[in-house]
Each structure stands twice: as structure tokens, then as C-alpha cells.
C-alpha atoms as a PDB file:
ATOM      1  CA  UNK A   1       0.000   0.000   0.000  1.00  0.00           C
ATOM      2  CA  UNK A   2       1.425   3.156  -1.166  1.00  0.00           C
ATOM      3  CA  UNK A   3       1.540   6.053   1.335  1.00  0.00           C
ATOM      4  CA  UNK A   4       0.722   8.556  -1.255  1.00  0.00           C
ATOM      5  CA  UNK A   5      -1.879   8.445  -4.232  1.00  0.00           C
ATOM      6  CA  UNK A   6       0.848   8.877  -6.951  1.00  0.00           C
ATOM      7  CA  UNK A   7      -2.061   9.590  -9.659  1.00  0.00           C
ATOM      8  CA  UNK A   8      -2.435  13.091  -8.161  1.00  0.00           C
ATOM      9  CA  UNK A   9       1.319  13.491  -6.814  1.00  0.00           C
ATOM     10  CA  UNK A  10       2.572  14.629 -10.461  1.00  0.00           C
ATOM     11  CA  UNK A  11      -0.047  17.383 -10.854  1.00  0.00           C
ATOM     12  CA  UNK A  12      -0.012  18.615  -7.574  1.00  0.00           C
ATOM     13  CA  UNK A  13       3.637  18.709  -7.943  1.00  0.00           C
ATOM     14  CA  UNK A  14       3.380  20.500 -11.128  1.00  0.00           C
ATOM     15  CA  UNK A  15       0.560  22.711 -10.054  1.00  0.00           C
ATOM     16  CA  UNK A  16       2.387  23.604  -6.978  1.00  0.00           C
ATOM     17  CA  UNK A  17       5.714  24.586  -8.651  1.00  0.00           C
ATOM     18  CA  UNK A  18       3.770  26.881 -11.018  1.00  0.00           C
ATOM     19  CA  UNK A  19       1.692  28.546  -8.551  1.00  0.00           C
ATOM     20  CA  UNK A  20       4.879  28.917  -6.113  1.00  0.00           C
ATOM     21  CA  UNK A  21       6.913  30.391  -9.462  1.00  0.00           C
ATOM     22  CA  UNK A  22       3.614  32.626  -9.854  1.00  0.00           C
ATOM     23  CA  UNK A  23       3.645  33.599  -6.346  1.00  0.00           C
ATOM     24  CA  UNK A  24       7.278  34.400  -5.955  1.00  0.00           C
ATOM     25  CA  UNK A  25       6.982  36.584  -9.209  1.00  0.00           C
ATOM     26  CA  UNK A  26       4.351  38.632  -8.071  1.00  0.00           C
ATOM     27  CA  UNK A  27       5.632  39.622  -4.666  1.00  0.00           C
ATOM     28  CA  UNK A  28       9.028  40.484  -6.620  1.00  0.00           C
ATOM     29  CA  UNK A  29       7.042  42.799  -8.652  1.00  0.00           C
ATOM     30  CA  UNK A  30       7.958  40.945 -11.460  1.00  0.00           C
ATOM     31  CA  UNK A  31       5.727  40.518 -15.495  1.00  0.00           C
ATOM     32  CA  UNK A  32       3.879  36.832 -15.118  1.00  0.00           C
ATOM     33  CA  UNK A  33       5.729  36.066 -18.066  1.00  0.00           C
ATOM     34  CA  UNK A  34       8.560  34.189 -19.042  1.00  0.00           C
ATOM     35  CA  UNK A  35      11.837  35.737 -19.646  1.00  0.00           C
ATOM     36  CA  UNK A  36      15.121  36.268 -17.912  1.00  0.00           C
ATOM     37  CA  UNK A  37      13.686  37.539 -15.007  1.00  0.00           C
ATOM     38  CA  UNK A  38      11.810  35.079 -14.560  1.00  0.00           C
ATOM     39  CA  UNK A  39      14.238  32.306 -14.680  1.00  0.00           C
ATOM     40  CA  UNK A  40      16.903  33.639 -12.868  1.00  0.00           C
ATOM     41  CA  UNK A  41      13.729  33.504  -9.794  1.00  0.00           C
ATOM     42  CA  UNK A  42      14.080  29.573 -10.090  1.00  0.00           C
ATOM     43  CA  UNK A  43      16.011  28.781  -7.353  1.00  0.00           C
ATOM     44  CA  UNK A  44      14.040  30.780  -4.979  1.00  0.00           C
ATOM     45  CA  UNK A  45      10.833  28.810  -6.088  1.00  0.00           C
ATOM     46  CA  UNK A  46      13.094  25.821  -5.502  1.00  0.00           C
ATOM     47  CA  UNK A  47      14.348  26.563  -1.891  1.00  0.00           C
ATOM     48  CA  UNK A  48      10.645  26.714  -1.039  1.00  0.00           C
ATOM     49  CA  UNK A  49       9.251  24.056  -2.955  1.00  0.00           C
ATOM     50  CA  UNK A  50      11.353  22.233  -0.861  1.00  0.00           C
ATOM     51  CA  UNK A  51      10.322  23.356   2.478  1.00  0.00           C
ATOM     52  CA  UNK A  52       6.908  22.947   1.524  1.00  0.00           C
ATOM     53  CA  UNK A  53       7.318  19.281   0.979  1.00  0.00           C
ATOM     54  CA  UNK A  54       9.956  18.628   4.255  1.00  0.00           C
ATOM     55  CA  UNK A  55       7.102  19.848   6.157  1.00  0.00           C
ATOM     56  CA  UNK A  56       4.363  17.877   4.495  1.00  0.00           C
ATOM     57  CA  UNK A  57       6.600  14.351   5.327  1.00  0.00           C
ATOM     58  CA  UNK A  58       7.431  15.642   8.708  1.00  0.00           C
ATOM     59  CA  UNK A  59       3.896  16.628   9.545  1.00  0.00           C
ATOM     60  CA  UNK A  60       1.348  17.626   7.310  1.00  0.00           C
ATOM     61  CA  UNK A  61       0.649  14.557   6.105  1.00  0.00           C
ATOM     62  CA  UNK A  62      -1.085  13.796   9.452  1.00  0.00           C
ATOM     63  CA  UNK A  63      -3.550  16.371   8.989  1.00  0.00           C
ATOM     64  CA  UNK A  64      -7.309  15.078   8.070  1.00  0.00           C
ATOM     65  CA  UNK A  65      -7.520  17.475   5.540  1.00  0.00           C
ATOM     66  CA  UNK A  66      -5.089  15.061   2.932  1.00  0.00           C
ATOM     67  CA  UNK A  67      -7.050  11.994   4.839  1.00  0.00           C
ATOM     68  CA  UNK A  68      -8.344   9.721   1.718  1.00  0.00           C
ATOM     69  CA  UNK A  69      -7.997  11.363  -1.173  1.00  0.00           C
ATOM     70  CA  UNK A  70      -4.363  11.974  -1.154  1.00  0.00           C
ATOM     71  CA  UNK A  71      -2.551  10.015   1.919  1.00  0.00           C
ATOM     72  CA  UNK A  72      -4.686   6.864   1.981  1.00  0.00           C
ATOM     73  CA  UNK A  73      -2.978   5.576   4.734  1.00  0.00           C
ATOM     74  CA  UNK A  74      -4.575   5.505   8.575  1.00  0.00           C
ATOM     75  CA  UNK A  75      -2.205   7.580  11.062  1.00  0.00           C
ATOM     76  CA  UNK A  76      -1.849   4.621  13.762  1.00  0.00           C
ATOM     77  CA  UNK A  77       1.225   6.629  15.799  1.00  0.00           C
ATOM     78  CA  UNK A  78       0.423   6.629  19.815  1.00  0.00           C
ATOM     79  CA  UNK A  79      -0.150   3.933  22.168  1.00  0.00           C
ATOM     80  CA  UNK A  80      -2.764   1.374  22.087  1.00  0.00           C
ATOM     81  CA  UNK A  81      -3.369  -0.970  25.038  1.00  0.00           C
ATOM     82  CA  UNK A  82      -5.480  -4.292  25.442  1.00  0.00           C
ATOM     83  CA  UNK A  83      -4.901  -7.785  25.676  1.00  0.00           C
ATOM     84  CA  UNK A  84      -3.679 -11.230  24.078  1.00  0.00           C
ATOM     85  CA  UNK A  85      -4.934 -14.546  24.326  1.00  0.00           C
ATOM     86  CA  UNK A  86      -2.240 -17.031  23.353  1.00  0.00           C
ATOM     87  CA  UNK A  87      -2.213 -21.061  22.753  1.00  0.00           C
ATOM     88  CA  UNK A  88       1.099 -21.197  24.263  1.00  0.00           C
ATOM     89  CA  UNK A  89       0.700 -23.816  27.107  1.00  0.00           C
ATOM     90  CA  UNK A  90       3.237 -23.638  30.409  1.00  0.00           C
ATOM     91  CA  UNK A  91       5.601 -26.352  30.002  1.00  0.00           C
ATOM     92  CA  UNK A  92       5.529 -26.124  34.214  1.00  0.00           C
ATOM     93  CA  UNK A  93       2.042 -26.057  34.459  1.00  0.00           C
ATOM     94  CA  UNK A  94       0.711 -27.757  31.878  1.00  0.00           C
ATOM     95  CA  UNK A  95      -1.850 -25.153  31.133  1.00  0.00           C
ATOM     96  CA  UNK A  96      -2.563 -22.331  28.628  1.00  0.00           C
ATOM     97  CA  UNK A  97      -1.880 -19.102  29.750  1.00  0.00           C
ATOM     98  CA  UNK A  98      -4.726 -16.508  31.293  1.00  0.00           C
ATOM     99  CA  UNK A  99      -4.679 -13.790  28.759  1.00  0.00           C
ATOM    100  CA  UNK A 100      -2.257 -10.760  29.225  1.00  0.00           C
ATOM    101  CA  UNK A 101      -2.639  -7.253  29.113  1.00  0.00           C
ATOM    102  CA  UNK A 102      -0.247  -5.269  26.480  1.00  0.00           C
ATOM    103  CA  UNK A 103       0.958  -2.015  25.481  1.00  0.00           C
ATOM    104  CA  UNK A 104       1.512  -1.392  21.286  1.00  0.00           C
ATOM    105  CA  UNK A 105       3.575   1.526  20.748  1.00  0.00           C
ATOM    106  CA  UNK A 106       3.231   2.408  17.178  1.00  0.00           C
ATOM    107  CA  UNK A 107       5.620   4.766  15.887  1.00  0.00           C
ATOM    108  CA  UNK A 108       5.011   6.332  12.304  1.00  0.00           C
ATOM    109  CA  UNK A 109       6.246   8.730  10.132  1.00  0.00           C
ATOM    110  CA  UNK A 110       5.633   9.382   6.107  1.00  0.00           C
ATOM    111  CA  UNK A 111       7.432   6.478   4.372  1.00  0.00           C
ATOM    112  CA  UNK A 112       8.046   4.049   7.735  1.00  0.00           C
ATOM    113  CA  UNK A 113       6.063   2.243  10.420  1.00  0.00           C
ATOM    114  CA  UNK A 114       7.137   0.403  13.381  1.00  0.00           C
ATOM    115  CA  UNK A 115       5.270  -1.823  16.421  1.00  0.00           C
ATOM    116  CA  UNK A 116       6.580  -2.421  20.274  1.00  0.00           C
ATOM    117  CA  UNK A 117       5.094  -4.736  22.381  1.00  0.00           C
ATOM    118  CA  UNK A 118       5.604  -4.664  25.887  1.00  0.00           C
ATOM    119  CA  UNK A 119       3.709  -7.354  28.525  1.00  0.00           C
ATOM    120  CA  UNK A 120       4.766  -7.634  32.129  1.00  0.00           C
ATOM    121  CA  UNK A 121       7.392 -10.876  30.762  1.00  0.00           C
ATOM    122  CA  UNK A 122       8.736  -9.341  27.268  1.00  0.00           C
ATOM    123  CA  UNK A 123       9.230  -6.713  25.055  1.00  0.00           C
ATOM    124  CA  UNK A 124       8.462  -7.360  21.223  1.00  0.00           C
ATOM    125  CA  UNK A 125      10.063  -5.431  18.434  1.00  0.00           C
ATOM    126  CA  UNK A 126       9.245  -5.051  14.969  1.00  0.00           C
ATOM    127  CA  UNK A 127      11.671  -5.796  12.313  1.00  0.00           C
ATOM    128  CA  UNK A 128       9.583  -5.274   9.693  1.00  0.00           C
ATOM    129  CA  UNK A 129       5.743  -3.479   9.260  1.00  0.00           C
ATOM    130  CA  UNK A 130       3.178  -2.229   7.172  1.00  0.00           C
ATOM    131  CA  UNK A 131       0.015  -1.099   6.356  1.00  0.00           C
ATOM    132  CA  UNK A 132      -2.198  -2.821   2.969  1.00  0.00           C
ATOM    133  CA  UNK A 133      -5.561  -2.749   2.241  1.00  0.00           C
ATOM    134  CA  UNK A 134      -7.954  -4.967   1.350  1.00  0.00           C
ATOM    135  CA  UNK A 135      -9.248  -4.004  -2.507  1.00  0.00           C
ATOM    136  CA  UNK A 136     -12.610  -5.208  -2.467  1.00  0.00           C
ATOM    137  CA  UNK A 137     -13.470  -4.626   1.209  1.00  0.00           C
ATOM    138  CA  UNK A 138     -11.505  -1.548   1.783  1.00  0.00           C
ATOM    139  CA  UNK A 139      -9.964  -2.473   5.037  1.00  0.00           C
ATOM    140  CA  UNK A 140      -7.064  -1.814   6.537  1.00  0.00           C
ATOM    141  CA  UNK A 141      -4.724  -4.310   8.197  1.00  0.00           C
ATOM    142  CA  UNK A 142      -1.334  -3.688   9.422  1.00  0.00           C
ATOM    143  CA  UNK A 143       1.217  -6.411   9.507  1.00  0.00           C
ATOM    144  CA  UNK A 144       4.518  -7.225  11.293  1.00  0.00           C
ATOM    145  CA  UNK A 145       7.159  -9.162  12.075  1.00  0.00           C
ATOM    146  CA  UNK A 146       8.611  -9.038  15.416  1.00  0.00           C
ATOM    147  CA  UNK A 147      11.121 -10.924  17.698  1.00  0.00           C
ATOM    148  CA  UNK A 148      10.351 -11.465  21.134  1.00  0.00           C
ATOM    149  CA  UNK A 149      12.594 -10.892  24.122  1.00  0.00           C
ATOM    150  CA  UNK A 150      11.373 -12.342  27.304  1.00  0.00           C
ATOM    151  CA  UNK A 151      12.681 -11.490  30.721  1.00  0.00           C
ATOM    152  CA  UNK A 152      15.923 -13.101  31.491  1.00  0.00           C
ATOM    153  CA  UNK A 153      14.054 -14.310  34.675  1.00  0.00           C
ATOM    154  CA  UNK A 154      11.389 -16.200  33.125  1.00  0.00           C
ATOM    155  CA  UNK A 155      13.229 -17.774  29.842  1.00  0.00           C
ATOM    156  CA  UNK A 156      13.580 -21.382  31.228  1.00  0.00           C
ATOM    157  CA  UNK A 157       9.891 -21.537  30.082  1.00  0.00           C
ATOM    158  CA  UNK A 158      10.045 -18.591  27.926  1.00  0.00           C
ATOM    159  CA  UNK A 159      12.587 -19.048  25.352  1.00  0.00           C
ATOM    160  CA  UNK A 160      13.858 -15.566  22.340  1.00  0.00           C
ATOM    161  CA  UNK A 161      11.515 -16.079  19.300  1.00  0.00           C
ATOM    162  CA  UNK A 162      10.341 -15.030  16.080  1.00  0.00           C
ATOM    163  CA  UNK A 163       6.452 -14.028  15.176  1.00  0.00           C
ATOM    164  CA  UNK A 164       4.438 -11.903  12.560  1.00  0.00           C
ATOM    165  CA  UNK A 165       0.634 -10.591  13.693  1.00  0.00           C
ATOM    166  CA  UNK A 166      -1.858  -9.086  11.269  1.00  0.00           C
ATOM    167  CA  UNK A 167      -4.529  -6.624  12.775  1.00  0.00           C
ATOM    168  CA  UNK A 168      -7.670  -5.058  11.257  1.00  0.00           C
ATOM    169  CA  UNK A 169      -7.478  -1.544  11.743  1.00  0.00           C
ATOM    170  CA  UNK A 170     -11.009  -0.126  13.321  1.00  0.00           C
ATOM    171  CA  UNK A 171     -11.436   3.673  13.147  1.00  0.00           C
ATOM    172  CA  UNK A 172     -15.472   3.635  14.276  1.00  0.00           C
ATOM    173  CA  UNK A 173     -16.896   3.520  16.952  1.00  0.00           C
ATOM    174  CA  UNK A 174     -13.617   3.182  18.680  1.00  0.00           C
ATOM    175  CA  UNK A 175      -9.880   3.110  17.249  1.00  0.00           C
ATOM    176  CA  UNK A 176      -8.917  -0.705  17.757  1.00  0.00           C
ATOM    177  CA  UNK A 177      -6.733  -3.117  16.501  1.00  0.00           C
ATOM    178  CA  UNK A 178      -7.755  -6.680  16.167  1.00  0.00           C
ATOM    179  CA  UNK A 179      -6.511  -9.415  14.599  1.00  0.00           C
ATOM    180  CA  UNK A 180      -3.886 -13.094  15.398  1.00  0.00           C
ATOM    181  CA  UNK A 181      -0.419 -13.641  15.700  1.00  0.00           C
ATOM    182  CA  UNK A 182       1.922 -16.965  15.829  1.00  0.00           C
ATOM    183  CA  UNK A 183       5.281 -17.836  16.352  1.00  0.00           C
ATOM    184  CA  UNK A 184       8.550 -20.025  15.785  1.00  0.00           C
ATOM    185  CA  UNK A 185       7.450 -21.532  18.882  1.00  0.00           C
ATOM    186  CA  UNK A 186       4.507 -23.037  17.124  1.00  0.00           C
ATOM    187  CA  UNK A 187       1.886 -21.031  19.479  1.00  0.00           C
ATOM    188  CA  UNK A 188      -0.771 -18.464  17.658  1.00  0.00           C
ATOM    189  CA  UNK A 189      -3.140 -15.888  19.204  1.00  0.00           C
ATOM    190  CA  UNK A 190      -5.336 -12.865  19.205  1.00  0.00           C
ATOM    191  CA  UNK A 191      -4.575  -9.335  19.981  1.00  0.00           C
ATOM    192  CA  UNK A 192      -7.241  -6.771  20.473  1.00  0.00           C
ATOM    193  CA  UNK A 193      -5.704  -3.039  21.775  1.00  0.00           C
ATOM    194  CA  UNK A 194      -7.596   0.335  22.117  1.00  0.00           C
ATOM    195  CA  UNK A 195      -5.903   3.624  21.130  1.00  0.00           C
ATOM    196  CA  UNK A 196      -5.188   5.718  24.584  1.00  0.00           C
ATOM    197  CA  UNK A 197      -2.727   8.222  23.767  1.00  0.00           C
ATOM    198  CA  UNK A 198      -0.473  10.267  21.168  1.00  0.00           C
ATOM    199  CA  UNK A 199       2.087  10.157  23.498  1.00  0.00           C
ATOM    200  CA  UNK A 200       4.585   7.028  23.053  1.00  0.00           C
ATOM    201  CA  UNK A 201       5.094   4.937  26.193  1.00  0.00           C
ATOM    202  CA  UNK A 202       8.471   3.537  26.586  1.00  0.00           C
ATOM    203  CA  UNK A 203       7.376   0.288  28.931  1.00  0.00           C
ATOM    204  CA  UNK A 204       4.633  -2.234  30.337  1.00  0.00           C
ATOM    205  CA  UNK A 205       4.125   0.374  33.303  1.00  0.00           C
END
């Protein structure tokens, strides 16, 4: 899933130049037409071209304003919280798990994506992530790979692995993510998180 609609990029770009060219030529008190003068005003339309589009990646992409029609992607940075029901059964007890509450830190930017897990054992980091969606539904998923690094304390039942989730992306009523995960340890699951904040948590606390 691209994060821009590249249909419309090349004549906003285009329009954008000209009306910034415009625009620079008529606060220099300069003829709309083109000629020496003109040209040699170039690299001032560049310099803020530029700017322009630094500050779109950096923020104003965000903005609901470019939602749908030209960023198609969901904004998913902050922190979610919920919980996780795993298959994993305790090789000491012989039993599966009581589900655990998590913390998803998504952090986001124009062209990259990335997912932290943190439980009260592990932390989970994403090695790789994105967002697709669906093209007859229209949904939304975002998808990850992760390795998992459990507590040093509890990895004589709880041993470094590899997983990947996928999680529908709800904006209405509430912001959730759903969806299942599994492992190299041969265990799957569900995740279901709420968003809570913009603000990025850095642990389980």
C-alpha cells in the first residue's frame, strides 16, 4: 500500500511549482511572463518548494484534511493498550496461559512504520511493518514481524523467538486493533488493543 496516491502526486507537484513560481513573481514585482527575469527567480521557487514538501513528510501529512484522497494511509502513531490470548501452554504447568494485558507503541512517520510490544514478561520489536488494504473490502490491516525478548528471569519456560501478527485496523466507533499472531514456537493468538494516547510509552508500566 502506497503512502501517497501517486495519480495526483505529479499534478499537484506541477501545479504547486507553477503557482509557487507565480507567487514568488508577483511579490518580486515581477511581469507573469517568461523571460530572464523570470528564470533567474528559479532557485528561490526551488528553496521553497522544498520546504513545503519537508514539512508535508514531517507533519502535514497527518492532517485530516489530505485523509483519503491523497494520503490513503490511517495515522496509527500513539499507544494502544489491550490484551492477548495465546495457545502457548506452560511447560511447568501444563496449562494455557490466562490472557495478558499489552501495550503497542506504534511509531510512524511518512514512508516508515514500526510496532513495540511490551507485557509484564517481554518486550516485542518489529523488524519489519506495514500497512495494505484490502481491494474489495476496503480495510485496513497492518502487519509485522517481530522478535520477542522475554525477561531473562522467566526464559527457562520462555525461550527468544520469532512471530508476525496481522490486525484489522477499526477507526469507528472506537480506534482498535484486532486481529492473530503466531510464532517459531509453534503457538498463535489474538490481539485486540484500544488507542489511549499520542504520546509514546516507553514500557509495560
Amino acid at each position: 500500500m502506497k503512502n501517497i496516491r501517486k495519480e495526483l502526486l505529479i499534478w499537484i507537484q506541477l501545479g504547486g511549482f507553477v503557482a509557487l513560481w507565480i507567487a514568488v513573481l508577483f511579490l518580486s514585482d515581477k511581469a507573469l511572463r517568461i523571460d530572464w527575469e523570470a528564470i533567474k527567480k528559479l532557485p528561490d521557487v526551488v528553496t521553497i518548494y522544498v520546504v513545503i514538501t519537508l514539512l508535508f513528510t514531517k507533519w502535514a501529512w497527518k492532517w485530516r484534511i489530505f485523509r483519503g484522497w491523497l494520503v490513503p494511509l490511517p495515522n496509527l502513531q500513539g499507544t494502544w493498550k489491550g490484551n492477548l490470548h495465546s495457545t502457548w501452554i506452560d511447560p511447568v504447568t501444563g496449562q494455557k496461559i490466562a490472557p495478558k494485558n499489552i501495550v503497542l507503541v506504534i511509531r510512524q512517520t511518512f514512508s516508515s512504520i514500526s510496532c513495540v510490544v511490551f507485557t509484564d514478561e517481554s518486550d516485542s520489536y518489529s523488524t519489519t511493518a506495514q500497512i495494505n488494504q484490502d481491494d474489495e473490502s476496503g480495510i485496513f490491516r497492518i502487519s509485522y514481524n517481530y522478535i520477542n525478548r522475554p525477561r531473562s528471569a522467566v526464559r527457562d519456560r520462555s525461550e527468544i523467538h520469532d512471530g508476525a501478527a496481522i490486525l484489522k485496523i477499526v477507526s469507528s466507533p472506537k480506534r482498535k486493533l484486532e486481529g492473530e499472531y503466531w510464532t517459531s514456537r509453534k503457538t498463535t493468538g489474538d490481539i485486540s488493543v484500544e488507542f489511549v494516547s499520542d504520546k509514546l510509552a516507553q514500557a509495560f508500566e
